[in-house]
C-alpha atoms as a PDB file:
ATOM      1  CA  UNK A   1     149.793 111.653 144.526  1.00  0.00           C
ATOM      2  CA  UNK A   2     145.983 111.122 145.857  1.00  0.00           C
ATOM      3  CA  UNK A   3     144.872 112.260 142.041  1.00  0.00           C
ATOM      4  CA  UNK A   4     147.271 109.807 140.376  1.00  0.00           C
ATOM      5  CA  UNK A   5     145.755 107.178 143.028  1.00  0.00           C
ATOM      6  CA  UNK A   6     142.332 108.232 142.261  1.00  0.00           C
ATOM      7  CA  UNK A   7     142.772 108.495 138.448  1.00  0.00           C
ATOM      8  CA  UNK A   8     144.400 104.871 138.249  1.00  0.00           C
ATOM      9  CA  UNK A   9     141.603 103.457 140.548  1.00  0.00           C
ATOM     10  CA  UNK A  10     138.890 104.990 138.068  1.00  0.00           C
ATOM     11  CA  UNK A  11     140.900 103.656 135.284  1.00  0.00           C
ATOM     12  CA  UNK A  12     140.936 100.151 136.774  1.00  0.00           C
ATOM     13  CA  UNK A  13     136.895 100.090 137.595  1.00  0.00           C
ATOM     14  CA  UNK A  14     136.030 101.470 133.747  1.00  0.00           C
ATOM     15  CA  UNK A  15     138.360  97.998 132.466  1.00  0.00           C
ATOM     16  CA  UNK A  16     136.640  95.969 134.827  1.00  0.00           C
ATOM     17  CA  UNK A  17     132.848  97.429 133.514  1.00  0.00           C
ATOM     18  CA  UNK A  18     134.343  97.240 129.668  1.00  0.00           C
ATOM     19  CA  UNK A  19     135.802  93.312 131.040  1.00  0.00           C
ATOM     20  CA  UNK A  20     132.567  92.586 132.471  1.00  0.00           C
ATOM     21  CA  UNK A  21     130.558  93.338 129.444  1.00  0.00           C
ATOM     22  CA  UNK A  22     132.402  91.611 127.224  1.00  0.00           C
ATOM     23  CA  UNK A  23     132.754  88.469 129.152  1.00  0.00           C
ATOM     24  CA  UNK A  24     129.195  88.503 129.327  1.00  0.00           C
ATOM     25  CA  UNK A  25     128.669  88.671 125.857  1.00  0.00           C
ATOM     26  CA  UNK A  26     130.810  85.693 125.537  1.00  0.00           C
ATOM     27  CA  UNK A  27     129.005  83.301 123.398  1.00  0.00           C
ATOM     28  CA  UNK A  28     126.383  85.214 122.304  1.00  0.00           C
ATOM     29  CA  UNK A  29     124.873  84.643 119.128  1.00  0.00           C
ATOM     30  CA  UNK A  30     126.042  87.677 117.445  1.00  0.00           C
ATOM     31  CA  UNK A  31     124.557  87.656 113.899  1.00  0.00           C
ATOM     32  CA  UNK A  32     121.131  87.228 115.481  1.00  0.00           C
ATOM     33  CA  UNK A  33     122.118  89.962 118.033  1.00  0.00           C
ATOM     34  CA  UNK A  34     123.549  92.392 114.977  1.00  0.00           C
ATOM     35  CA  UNK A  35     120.018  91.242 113.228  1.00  0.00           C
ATOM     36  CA  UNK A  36     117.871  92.705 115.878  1.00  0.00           C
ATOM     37  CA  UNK A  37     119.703  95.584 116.277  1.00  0.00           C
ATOM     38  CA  UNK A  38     119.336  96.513 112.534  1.00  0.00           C
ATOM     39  CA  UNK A  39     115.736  95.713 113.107  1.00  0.00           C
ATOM     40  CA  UNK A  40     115.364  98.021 115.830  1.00  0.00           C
ATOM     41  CA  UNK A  41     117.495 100.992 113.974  1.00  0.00           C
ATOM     42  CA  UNK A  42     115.365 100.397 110.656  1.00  0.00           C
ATOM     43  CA  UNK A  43     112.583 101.340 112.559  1.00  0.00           C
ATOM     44  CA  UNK A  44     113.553 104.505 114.593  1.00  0.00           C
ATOM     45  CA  UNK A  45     115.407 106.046 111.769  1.00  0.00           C
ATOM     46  CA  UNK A  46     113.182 104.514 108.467  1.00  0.00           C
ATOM     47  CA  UNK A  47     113.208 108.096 107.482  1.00  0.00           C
ATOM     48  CA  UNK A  48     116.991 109.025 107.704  1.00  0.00           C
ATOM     49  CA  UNK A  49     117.622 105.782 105.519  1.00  0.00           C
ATOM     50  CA  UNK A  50     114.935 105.717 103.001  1.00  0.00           C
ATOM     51  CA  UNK A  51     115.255 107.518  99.558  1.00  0.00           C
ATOM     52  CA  UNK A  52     112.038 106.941  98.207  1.00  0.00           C
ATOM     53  CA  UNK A  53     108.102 107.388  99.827  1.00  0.00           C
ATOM     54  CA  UNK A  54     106.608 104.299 100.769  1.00  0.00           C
ATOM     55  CA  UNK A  55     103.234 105.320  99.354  1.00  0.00           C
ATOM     56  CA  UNK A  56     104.495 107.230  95.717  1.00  0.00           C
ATOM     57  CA  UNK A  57     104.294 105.032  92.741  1.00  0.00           C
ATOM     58  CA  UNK A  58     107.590 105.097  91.013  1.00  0.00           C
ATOM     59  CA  UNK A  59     108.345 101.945  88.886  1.00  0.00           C
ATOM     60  CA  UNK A  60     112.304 102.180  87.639  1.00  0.00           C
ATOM     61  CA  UNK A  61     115.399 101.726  89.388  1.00  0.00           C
ATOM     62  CA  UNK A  62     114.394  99.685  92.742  1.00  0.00           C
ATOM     63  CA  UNK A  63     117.080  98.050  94.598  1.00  0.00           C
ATOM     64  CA  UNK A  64     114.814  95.149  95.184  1.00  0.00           C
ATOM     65  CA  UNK A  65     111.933  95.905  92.790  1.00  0.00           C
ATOM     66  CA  UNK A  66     108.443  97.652  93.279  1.00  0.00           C
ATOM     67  CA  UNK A  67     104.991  95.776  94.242  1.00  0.00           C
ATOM     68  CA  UNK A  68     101.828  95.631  91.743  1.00  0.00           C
ATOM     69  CA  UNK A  69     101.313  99.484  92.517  1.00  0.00           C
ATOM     70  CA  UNK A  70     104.670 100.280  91.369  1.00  0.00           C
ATOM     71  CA  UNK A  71     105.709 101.263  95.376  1.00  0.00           C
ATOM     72  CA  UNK A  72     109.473 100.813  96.460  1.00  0.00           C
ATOM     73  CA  UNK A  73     109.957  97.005  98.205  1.00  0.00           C
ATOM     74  CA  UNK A  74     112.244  97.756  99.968  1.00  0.00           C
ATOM     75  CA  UNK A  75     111.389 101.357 101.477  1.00  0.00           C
ATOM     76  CA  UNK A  76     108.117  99.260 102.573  1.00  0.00           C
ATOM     77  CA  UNK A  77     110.030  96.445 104.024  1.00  0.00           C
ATOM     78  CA  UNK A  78     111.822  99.203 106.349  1.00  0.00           C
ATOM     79  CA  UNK A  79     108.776 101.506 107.375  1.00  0.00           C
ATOM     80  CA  UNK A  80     107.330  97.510 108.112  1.00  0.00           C
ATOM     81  CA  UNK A  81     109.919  97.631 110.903  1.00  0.00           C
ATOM     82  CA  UNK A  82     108.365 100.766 112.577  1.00  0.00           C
ATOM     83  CA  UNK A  83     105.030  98.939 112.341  1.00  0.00           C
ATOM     84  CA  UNK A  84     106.316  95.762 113.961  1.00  0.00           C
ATOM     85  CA  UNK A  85     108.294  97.606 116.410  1.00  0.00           C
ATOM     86  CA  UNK A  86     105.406  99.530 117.588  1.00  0.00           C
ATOM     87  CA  UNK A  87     102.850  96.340 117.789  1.00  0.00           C
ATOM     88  CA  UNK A  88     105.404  94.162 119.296  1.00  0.00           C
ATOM     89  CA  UNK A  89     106.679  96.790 122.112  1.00  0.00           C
ATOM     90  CA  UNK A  90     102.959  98.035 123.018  1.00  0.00           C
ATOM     91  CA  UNK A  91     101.663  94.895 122.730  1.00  0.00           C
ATOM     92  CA  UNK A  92     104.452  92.724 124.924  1.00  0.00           C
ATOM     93  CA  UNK A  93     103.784  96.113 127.505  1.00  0.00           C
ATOM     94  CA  UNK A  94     100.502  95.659 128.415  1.00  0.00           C
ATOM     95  CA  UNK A  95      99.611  92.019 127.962  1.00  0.00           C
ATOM     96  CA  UNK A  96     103.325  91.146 129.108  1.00  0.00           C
ATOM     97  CA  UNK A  97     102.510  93.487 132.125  1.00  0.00           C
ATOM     98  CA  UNK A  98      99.104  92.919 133.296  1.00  0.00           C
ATOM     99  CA  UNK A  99      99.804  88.985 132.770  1.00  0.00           C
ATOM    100  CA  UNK A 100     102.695  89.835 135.210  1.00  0.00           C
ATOM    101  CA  UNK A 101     100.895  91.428 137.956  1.00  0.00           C
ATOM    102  CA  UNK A 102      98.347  88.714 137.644  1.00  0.00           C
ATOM    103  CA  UNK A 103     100.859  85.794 138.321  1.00  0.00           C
ATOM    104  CA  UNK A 104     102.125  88.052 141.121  1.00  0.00           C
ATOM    105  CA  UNK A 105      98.587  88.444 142.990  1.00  0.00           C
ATOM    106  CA  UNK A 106      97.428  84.762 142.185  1.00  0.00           C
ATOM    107  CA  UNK A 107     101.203  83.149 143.265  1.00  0.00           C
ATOM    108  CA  UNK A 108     101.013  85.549 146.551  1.00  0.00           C
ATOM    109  CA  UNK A 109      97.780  85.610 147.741  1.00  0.00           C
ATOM    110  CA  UNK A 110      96.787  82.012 146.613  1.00  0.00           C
ATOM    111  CA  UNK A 111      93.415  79.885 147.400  1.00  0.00           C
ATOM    112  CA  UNK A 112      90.076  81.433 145.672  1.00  0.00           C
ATOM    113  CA  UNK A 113      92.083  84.552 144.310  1.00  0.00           C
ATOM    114  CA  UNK A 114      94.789  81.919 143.074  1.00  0.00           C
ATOM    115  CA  UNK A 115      91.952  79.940 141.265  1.00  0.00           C
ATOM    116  CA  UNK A 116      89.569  81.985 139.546  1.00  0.00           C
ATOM    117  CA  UNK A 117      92.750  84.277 138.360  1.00  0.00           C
ATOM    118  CA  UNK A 118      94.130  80.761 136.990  1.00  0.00           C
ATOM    119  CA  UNK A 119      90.988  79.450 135.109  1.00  0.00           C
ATOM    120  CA  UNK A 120      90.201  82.750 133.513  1.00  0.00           C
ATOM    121  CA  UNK A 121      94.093  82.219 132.176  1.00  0.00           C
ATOM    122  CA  UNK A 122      93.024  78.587 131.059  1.00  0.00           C
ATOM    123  CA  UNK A 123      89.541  80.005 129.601  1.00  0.00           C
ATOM    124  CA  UNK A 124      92.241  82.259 127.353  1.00  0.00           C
ATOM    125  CA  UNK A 125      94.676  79.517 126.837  1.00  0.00           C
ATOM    126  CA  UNK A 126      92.169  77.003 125.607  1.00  0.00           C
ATOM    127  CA  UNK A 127      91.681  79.391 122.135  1.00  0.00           C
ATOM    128  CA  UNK A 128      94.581  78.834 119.709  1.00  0.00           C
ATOM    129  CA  UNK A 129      96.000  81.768 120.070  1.00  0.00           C
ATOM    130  CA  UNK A 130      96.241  83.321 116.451  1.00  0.00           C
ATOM    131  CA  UNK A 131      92.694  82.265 115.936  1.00  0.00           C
ATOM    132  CA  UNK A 132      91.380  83.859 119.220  1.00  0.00           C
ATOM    133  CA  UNK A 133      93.198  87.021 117.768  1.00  0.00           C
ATOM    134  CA  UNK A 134      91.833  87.170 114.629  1.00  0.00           C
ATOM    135  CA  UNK A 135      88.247  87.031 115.847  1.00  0.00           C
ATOM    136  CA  UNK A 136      88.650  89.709 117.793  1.00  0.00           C
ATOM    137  CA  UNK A 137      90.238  92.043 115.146  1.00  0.00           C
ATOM    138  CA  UNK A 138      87.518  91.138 113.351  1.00  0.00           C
ATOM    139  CA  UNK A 139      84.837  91.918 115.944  1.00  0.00           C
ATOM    140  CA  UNK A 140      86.375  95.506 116.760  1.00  0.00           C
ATOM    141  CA  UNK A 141      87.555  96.801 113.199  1.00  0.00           C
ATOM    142  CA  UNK A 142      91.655  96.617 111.863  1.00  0.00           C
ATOM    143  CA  UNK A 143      93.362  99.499 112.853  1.00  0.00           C
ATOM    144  CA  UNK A 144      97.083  99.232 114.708  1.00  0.00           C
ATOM    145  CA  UNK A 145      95.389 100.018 118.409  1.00  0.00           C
ATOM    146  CA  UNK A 146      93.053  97.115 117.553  1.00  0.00           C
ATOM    147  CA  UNK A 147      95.898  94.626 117.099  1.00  0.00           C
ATOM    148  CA  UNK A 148      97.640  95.895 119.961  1.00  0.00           C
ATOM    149  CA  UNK A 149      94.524  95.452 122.482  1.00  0.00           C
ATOM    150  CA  UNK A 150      93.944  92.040 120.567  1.00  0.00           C
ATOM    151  CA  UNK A 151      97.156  90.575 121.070  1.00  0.00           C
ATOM    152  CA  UNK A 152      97.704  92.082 124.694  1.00  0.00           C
ATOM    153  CA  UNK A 153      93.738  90.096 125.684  1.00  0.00           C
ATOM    154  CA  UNK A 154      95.684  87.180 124.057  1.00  0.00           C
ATOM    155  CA  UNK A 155      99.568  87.058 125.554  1.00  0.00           C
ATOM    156  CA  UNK A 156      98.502  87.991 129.154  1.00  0.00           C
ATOM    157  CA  UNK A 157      97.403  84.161 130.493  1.00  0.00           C
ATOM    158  CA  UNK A 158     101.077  83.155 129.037  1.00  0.00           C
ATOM    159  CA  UNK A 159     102.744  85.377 131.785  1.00  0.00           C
ATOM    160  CA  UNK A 160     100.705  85.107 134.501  1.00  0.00           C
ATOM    161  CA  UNK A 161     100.932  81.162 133.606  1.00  0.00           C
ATOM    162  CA  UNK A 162     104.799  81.523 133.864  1.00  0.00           C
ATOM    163  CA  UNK A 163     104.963  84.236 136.897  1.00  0.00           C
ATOM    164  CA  UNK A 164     102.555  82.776 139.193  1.00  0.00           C
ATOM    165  CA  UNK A 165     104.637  79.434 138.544  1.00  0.00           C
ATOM    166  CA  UNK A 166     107.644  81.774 140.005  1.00  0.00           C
ATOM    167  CA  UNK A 167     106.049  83.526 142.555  1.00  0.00           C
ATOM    168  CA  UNK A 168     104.887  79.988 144.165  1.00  0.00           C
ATOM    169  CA  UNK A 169     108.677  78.610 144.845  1.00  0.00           C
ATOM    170  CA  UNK A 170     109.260  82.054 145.812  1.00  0.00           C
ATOM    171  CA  UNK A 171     106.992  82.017 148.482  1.00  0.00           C
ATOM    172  CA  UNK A 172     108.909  79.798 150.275  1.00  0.00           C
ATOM    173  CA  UNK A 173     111.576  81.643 150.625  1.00  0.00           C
ATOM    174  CA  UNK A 174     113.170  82.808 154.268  1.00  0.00           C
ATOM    175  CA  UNK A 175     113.127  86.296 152.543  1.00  0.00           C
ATOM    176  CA  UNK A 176     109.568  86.273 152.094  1.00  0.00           C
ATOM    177  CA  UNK A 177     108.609  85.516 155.644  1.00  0.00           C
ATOM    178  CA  UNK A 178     111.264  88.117 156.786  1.00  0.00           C
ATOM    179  CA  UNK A 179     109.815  90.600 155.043  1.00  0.00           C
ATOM    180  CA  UNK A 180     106.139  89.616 156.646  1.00  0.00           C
ATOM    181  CA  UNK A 181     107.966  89.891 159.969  1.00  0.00           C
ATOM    182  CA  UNK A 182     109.345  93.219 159.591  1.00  0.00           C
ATOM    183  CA  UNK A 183     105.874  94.463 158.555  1.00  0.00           C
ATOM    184  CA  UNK A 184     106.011  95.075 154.802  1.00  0.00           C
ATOM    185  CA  UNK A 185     102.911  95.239 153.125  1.00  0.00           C
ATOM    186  CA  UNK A 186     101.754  92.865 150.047  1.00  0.00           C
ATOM    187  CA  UNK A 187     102.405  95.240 147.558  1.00  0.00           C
ATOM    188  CA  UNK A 188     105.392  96.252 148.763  1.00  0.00           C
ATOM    189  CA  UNK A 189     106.602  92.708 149.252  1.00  0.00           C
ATOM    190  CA  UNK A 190     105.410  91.712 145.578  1.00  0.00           C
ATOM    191  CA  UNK A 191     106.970  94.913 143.872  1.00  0.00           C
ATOM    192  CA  UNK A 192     110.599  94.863 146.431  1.00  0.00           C
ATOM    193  CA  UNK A 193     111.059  91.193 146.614  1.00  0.00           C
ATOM    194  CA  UNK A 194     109.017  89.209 144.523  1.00  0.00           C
ATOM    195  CA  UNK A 195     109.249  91.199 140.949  1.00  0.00           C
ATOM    196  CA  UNK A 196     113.044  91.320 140.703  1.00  0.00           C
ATOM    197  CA  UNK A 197     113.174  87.847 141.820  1.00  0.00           C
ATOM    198  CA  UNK A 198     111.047  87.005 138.796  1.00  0.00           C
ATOM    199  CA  UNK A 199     112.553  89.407 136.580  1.00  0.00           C
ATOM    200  CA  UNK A 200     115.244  87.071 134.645  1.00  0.00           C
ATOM    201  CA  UNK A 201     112.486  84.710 133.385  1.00  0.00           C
ATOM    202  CA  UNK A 202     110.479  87.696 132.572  1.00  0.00           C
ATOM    203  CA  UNK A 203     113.048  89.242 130.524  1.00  0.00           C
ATOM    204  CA  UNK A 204     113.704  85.901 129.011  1.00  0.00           C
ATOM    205  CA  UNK A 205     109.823  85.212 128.075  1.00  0.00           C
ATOM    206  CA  UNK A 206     109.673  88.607 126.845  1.00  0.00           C
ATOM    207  CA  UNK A 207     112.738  88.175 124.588  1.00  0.00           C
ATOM    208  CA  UNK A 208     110.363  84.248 123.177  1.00  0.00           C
ATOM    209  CA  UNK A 209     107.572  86.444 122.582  1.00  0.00           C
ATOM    210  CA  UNK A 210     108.683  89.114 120.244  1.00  0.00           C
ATOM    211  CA  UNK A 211     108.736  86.885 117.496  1.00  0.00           C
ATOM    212  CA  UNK A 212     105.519  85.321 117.864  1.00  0.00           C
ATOM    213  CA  UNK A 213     103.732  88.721 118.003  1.00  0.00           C
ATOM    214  CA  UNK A 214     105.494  89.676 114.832  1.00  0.00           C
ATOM    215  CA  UNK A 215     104.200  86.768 113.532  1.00  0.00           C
ATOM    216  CA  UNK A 216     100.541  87.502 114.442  1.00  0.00           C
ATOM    217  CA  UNK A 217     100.657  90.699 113.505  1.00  0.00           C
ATOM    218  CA  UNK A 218     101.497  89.854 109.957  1.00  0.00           C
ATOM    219  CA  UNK A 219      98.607  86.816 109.949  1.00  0.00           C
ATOM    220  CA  UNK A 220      96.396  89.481 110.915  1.00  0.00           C
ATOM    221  CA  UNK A 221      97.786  91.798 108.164  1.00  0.00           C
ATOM    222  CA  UNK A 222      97.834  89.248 105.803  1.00  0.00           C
ATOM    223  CA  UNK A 223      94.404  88.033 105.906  1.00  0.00           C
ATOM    224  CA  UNK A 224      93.003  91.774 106.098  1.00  0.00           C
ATOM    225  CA  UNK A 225      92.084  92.281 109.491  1.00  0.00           C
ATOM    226  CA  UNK A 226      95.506  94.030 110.877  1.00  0.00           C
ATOM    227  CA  UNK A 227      97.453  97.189 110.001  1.00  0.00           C
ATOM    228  CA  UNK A 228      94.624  98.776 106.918  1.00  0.00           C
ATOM    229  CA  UNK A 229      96.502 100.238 103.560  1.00  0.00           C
ATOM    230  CA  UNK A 230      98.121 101.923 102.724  1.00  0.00           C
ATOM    231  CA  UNK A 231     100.175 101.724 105.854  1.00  0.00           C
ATOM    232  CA  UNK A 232     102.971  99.335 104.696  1.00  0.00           C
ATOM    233  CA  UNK A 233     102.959  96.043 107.023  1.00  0.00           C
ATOM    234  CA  UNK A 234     105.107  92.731 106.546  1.00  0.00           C
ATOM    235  CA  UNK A 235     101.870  90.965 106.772  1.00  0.00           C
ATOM    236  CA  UNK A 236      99.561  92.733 103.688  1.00  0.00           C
ATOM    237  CA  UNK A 237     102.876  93.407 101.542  1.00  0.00           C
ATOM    238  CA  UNK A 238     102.695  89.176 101.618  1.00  0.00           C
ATOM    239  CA  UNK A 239      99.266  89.240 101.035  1.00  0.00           C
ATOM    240  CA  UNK A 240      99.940  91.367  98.040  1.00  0.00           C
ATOM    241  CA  UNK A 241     102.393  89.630  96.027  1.00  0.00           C
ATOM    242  CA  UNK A 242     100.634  86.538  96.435  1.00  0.00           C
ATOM    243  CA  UNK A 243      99.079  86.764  93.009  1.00  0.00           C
ATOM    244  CA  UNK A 244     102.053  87.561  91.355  1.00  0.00           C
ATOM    245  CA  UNK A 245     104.468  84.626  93.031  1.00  0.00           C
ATOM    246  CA  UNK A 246     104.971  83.309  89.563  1.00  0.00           C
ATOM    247  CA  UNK A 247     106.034  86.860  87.443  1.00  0.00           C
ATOM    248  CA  UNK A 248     107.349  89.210  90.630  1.00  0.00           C
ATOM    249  CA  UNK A 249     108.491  86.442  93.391  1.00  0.00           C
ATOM    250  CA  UNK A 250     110.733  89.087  95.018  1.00  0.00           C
ATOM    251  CA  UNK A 251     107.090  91.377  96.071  1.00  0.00           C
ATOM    252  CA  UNK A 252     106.372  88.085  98.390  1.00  0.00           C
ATOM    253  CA  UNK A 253     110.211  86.812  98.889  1.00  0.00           C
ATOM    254  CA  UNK A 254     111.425  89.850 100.356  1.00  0.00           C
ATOM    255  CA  UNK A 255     109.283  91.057 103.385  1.00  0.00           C
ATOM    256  CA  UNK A 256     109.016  86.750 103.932  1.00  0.00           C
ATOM    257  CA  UNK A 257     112.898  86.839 104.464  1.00  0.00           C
ATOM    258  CA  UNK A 258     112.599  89.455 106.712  1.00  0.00           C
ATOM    259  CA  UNK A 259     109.886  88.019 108.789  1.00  0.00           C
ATOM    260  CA  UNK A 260     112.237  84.898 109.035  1.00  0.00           C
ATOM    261  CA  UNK A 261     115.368  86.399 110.125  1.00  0.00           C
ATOM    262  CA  UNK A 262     113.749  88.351 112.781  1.00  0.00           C
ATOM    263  CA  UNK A 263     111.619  85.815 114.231  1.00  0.00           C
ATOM    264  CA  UNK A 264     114.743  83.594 114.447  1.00  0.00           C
ATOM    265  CA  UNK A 265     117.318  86.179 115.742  1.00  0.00           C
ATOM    266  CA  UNK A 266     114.519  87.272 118.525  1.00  0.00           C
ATOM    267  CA  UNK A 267     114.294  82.919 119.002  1.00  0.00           C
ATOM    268  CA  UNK A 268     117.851  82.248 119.211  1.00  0.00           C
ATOM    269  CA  UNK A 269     119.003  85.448 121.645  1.00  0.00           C
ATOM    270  CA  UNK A 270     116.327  84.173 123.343  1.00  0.00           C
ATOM    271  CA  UNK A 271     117.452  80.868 124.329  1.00  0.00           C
ATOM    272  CA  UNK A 272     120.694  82.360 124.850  1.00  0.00           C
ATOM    273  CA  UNK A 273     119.582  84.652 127.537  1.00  0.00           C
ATOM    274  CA  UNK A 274     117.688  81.551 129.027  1.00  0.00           C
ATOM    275  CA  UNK A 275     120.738  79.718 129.439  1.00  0.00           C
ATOM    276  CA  UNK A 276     122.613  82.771 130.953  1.00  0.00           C
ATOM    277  CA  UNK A 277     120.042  83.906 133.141  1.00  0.00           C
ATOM    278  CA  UNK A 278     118.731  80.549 134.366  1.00  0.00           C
ATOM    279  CA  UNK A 279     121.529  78.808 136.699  1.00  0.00           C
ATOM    280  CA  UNK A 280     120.052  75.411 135.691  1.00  0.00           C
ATOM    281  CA  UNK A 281     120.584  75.845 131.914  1.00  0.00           C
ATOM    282  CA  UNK A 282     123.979  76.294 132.513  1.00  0.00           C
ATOM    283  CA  UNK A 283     126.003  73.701 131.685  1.00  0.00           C
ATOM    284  CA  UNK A 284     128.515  72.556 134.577  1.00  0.00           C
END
């Protein structure tokens, strides 16, 4: 009788998980969701679901047509995912991180650490941003690591911006003085109470900022100072096809279309997460 008991009890808990997820994926935008997923897959298994190398020049049947070299379009539109994947995860790891611990130190500690955290964040901020990147590409050489370190030196004043904006209502908190009471020590109160606090925004932020470091990434490929050939990149297949927009549109169509659909689908889930995760997006 206990089993039975127990088995129906474990029964009831796995429908409430399986309820649970679904009603929280109530109204989410699913073609952008199914969008990123495909993204993501393309990239981790590019070589499972490829037929043809991205670097051998091969010019007849092509399911979407073959660039001046005579290379596969669309086997270097999906190896482009791996790329993107790779800048935009390192990238939004490191600048994404340090720019959090930054907010966290200058929104805890506040006064002179507070200030000269915050103006070396509005000495970064006052670049444009795709500009500042570019010059440094160009100062230390295209190669993938170089994008990644130039983007991270770029995104990291747009969290710690954001966080420290957090951790400063935060500090208000009864928790917060609580925890001083009891003895905790900064980082422990920063990493136990303040970080998970700040997490939903972070996640959120994270989610805006995929898409605009796919977008850098190809600027920088594009204008010759990201990802170096043969290594195929969304950005340089662009810059490619440019000169043949007229007789092969599809070399400059394609990997264009699938920097748009991204970009939007990383957008759009985005916002969506904003308005679940943020009680004041919410509509009543």
């Amino acid at each position: 009788m206990a089993v039975v008991v127990d088995n129906a009890a474990i029964q009831a808990v796995q429908i409430s998980v399986w309820k649970k997820a679904f009603i929280s994926l109530k109204g989410a935008p699913l073609i952008p969701l199914f969008i990123i997923v495909v993204f993501i897959l393309s990239a981790i298994l590019a070589d499972l679901i490829t037929f043809h190398d991205a670097h051998k020049v091969s010019l007849p049947n092509r399911l979407m047509g073959t660039d001046p070299l005579g290379r596969d379009v669309l086997t270097r539109i999906i190896y482009g995912t791996r790329v993107s994947v790779i800048i935009a995860g390192a990238a939004l790891t490191i600048g994404g991180g340090f720019g959090t611990l930054v907010g966290l130190t200058a929104g805890f500690y506040g006064g002179k650490v507070d200030t000269l955290l915050m103006r070396l964040a509005d000495i970064t901020l006052a670049f444009p941003l795709i500009l500042f990147a570019i010059l440094l590409v160009m100062v230390i050489g295209p190669s993938m690591m170089n994008v990644i370190v130039a983007i991270s030196l770029v995104l990291w004043a747009r969290y710690a911006r954001v966080i420290r904006g957090e951790v400063l209502g935060l500090m208000q908190r009864d928790f917060i003085a609580r925890a001083r009471v009891s003895g905790a020590s900064d980082w422990r109160i920063m990493m136990r109470h303040l970080l998970p606090n700040v997490m939903p925004t972070l996640i959120v932020l994270l989610t805006l900022q995929v898409g605009w470091v796919i977008i850098v990434e190809a600027s920088l490929s594009f204008l010759g100072a990201g990802i170096p050939p043969p290594t195929p990149a969304w950005g340089s297949m662009l810059a490619d096809g440019r000169e043949y927009v007229s007789t092969a549109w599809w070399v400059t169509t394609a990997p264009g279309i699938a920097i748009m659909l991204v970009v939007l689908a990383f957008n759009l889930s985005g916002d969506w997460l904003r308005e679940r995760l943020d009680p004041k997006q919410r509509s009543i």
